[in-house]
N, C-alpha and C. Protein backbone atom coordinates (compact mmCIF):
# COMPACT_ATOMS: atom_id res chain seq x y z
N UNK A 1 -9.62 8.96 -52.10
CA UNK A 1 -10.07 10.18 -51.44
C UNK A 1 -10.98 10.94 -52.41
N UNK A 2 -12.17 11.27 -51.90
CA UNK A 2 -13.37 11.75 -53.13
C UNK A 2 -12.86 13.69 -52.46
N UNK A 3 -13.47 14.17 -53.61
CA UNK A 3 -13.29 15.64 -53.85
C UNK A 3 -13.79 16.67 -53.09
N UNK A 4 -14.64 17.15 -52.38
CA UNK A 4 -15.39 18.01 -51.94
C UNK A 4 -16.14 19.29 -52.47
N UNK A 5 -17.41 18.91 -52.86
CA UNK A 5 -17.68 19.68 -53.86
C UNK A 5 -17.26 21.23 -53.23
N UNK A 6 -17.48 22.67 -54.27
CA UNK A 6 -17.42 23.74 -54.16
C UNK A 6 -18.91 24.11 -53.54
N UNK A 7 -18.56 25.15 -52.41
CA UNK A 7 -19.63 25.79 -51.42
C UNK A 7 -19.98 26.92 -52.38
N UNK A 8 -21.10 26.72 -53.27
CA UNK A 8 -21.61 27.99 -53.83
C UNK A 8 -22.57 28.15 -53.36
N UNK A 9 -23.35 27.90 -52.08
CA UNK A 9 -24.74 28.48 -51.61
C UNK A 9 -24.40 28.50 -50.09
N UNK A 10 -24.24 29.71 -49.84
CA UNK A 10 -24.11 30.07 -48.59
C UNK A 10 -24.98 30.22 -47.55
N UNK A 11 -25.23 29.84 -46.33
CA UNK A 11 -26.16 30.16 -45.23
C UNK A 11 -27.30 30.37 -45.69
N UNK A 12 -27.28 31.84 -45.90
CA UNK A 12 -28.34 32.57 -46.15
C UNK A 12 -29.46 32.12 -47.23
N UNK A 13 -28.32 31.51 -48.56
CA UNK A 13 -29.77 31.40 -49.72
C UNK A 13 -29.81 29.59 -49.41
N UNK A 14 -29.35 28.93 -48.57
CA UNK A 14 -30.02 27.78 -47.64
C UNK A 14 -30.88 27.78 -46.93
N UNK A 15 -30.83 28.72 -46.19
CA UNK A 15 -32.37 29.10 -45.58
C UNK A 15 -33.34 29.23 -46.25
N UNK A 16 -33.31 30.05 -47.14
CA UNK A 16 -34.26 30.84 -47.82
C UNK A 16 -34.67 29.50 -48.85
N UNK A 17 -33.94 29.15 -48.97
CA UNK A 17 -34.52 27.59 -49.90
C UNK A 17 -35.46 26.15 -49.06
N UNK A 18 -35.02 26.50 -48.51
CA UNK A 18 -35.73 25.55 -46.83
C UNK A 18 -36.74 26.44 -46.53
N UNK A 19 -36.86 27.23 -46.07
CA UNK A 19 -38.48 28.09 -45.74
C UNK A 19 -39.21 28.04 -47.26
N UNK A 20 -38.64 28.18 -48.01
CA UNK A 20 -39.63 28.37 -49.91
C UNK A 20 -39.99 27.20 -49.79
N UNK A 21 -39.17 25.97 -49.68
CA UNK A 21 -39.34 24.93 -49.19
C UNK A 21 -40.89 24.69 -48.81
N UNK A 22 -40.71 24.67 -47.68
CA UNK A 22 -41.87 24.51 -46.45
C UNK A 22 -43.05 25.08 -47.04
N UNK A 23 -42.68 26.48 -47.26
CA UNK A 23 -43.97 27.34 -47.55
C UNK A 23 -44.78 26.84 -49.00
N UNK A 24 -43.78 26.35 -49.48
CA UNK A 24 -44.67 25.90 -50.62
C UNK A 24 -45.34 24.65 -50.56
N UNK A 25 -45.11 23.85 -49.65
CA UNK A 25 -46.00 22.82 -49.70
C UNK A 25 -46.87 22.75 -48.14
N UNK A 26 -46.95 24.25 -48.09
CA UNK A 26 -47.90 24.21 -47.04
C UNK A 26 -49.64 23.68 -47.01
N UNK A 27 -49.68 24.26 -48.27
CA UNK A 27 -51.21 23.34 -48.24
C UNK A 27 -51.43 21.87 -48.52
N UNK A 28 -50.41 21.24 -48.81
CA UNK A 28 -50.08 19.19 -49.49
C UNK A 28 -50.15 18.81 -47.98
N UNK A 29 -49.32 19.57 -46.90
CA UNK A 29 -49.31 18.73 -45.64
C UNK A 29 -50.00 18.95 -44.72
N UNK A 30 -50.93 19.74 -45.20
CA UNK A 30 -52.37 20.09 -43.84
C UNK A 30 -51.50 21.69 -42.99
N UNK A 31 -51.47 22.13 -43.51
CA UNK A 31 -50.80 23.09 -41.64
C UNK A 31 -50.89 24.48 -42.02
N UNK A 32 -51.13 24.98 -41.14
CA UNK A 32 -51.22 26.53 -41.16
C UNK A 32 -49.71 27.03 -40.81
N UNK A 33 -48.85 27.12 -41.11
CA UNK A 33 -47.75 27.81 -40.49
C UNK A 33 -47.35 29.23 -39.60
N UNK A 34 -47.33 29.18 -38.58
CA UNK A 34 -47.53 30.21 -37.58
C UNK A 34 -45.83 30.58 -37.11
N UNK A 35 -45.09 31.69 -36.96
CA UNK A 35 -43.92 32.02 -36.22
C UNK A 35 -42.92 31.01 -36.49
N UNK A 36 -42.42 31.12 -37.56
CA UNK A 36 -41.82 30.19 -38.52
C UNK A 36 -40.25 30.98 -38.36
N UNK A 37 -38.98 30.00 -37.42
CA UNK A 37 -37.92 30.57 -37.13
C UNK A 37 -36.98 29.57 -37.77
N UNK A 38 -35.62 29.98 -37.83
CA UNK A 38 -34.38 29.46 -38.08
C UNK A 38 -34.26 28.80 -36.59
N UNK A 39 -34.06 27.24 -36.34
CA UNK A 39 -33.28 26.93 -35.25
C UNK A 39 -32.21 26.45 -34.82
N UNK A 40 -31.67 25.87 -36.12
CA UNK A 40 -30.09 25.16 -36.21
C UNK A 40 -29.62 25.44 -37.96
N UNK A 41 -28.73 25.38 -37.73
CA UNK A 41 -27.61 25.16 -38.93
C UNK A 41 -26.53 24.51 -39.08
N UNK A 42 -25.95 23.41 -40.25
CA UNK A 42 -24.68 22.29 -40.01
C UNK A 42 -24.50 22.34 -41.31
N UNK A 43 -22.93 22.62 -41.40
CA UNK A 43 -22.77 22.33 -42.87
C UNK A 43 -22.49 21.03 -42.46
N UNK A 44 -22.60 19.75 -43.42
CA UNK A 44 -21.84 18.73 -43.39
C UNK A 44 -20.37 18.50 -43.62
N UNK A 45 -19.97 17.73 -42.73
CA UNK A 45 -17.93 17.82 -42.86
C UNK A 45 -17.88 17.42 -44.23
N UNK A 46 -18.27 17.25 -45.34
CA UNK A 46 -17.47 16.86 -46.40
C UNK A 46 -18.32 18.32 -47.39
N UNK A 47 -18.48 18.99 -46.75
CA UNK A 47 -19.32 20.50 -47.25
C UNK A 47 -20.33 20.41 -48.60
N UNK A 48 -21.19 19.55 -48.44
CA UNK A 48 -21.48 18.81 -50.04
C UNK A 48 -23.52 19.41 -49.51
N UNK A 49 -23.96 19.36 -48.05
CA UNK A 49 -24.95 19.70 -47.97
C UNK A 49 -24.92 20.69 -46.51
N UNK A 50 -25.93 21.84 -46.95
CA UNK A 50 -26.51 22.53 -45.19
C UNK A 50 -27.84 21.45 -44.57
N UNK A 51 -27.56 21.60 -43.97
CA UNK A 51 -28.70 20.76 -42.80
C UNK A 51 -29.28 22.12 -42.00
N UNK A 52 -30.53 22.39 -42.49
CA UNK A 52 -31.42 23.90 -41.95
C UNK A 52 -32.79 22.99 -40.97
N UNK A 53 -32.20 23.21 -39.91
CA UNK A 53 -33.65 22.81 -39.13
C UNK A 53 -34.75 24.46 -39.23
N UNK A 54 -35.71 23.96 -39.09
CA UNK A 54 -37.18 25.09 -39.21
C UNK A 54 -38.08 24.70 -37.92
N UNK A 55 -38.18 25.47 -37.22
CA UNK A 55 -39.15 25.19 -36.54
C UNK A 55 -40.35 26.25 -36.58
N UNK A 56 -41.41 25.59 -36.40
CA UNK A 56 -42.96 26.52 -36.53
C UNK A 56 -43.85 26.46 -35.74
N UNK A 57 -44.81 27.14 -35.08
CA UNK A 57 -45.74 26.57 -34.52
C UNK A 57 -47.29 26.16 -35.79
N UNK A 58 -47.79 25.42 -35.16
CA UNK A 58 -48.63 24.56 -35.85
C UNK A 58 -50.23 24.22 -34.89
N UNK A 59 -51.80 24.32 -35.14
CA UNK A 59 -52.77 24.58 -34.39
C UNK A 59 -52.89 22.82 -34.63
N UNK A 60 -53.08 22.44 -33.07
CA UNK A 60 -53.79 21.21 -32.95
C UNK A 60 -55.55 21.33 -33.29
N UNK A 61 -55.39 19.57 -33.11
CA UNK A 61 -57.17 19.61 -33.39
C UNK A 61 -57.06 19.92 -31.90
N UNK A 62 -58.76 20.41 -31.87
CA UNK A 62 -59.62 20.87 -30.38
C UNK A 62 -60.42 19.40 -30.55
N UNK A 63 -60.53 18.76 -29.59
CA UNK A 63 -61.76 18.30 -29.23
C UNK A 63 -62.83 18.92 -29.01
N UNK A 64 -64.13 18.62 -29.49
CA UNK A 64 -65.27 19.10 -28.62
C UNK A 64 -64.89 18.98 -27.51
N UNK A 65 -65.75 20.72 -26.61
CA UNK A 65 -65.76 20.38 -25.29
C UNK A 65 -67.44 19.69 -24.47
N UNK A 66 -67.36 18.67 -23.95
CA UNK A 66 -68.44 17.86 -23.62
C UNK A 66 -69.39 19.00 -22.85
N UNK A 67 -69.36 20.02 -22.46
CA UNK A 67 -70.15 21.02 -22.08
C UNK A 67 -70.61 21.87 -23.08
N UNK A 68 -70.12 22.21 -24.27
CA UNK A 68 -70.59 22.55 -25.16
C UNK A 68 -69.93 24.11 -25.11
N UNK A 69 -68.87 23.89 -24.34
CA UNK A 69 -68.52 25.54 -24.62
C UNK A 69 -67.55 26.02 -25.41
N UNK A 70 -66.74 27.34 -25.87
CA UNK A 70 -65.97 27.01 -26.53
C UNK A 70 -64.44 26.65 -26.23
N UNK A 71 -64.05 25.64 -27.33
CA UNK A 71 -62.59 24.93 -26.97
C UNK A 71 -61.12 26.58 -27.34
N UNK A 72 -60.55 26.83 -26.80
CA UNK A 72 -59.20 27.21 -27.07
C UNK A 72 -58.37 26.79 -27.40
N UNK A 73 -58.02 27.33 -29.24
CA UNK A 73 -56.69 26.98 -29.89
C UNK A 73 -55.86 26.49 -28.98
N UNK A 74 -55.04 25.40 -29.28
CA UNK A 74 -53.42 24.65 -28.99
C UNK A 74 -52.76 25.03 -30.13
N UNK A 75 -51.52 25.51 -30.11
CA UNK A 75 -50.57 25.68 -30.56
C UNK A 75 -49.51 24.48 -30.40
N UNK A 76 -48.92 23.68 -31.32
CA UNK A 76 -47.60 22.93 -30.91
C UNK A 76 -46.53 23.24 -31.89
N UNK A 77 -45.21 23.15 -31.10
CA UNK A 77 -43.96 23.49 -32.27
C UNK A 77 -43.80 22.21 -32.54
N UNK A 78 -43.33 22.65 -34.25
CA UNK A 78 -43.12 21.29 -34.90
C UNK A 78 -41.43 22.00 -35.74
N UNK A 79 -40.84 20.73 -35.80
CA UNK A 79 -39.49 20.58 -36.80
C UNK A 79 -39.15 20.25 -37.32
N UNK A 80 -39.00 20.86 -38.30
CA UNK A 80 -38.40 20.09 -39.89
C UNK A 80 -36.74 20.30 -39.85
N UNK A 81 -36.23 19.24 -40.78
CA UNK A 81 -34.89 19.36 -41.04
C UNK A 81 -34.88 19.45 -42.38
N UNK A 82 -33.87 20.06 -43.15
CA UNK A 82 -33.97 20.43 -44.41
C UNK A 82 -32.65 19.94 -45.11
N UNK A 83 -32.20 19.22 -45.88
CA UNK A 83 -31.05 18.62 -46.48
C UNK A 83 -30.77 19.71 -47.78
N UNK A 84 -30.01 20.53 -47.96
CA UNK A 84 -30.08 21.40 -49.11
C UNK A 84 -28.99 21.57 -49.46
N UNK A 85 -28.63 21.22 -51.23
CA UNK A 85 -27.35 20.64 -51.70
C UNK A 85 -26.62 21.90 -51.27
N UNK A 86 -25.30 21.72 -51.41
CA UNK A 86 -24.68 23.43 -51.25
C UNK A 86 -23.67 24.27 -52.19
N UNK A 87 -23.74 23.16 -53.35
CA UNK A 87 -23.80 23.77 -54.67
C UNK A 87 -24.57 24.26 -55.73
N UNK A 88 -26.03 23.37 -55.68
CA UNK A 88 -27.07 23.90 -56.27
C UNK A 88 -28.42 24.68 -55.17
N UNK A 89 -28.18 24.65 -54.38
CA UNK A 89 -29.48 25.13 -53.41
C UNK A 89 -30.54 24.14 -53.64
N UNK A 90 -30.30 22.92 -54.02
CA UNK A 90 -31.91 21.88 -54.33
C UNK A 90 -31.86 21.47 -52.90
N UNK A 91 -33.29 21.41 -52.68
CA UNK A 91 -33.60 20.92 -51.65
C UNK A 91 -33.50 19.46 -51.28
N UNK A 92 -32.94 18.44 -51.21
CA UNK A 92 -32.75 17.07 -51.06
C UNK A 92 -34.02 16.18 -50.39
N UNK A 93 -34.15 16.94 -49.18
CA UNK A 93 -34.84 15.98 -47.73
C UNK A 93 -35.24 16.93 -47.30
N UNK A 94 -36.81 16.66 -46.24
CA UNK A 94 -37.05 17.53 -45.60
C UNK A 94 -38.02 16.34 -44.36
N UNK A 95 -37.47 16.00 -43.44
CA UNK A 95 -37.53 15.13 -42.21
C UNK A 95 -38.15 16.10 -40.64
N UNK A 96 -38.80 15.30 -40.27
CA UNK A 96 -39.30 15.12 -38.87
C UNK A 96 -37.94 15.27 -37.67
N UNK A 97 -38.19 16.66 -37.18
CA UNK A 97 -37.13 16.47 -36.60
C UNK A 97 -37.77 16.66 -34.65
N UNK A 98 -37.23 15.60 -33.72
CA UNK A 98 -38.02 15.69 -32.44
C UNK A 98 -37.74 16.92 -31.63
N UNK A 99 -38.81 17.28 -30.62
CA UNK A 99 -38.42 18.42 -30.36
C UNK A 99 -36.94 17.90 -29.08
């Protein structure tokens, strides 16, 4: 029977490590980050990681429009999942999550 580590990072500075997260490698993955919310939270049953989903909206490409007029921004939500230890707050994983 293995141990279960001690919960020293609570909710809150899981989040906040998952959005610093994100935000900091906002310019490595192309994206503008727009309305950037909390949408799930899981501690794992053996309490060792939080699992912080993020969801954001994010601007598609426009096609030219073949008339030449102008195209209107698309917006799409996108989701990340965030693996974040829950003794040290390190961020582990940060995955594609479907909508």
């Amino acid at each position: 029977m293995t141990k279960a580590k001690s919960l020293n990072i609570d909710v809150r500075a899981a989040v906040s490590a998952a959005e610093n997260y994100l935000t900091s490698l906002q310019d490595k993955i192309g994206l503008t980050i727009q309305d950037l919310r909390l949408e799930e939270v899981e501690l794992s049953e053996d309490k060792t990681y939080w699992l912080i989903t993020i969801g954001f909206n994010r601007l598609t490409d426009t096609a030219n429009n073949p008339l030449g007029l102008p195209t209107i921004p698309h917006h799409e939500r996108e989701y990340k999942i965030f693996k974040i230890d829950a003794e040290t707050g390190e961020v582990k994983s940060m995955k594609i999550r479907q909508p």
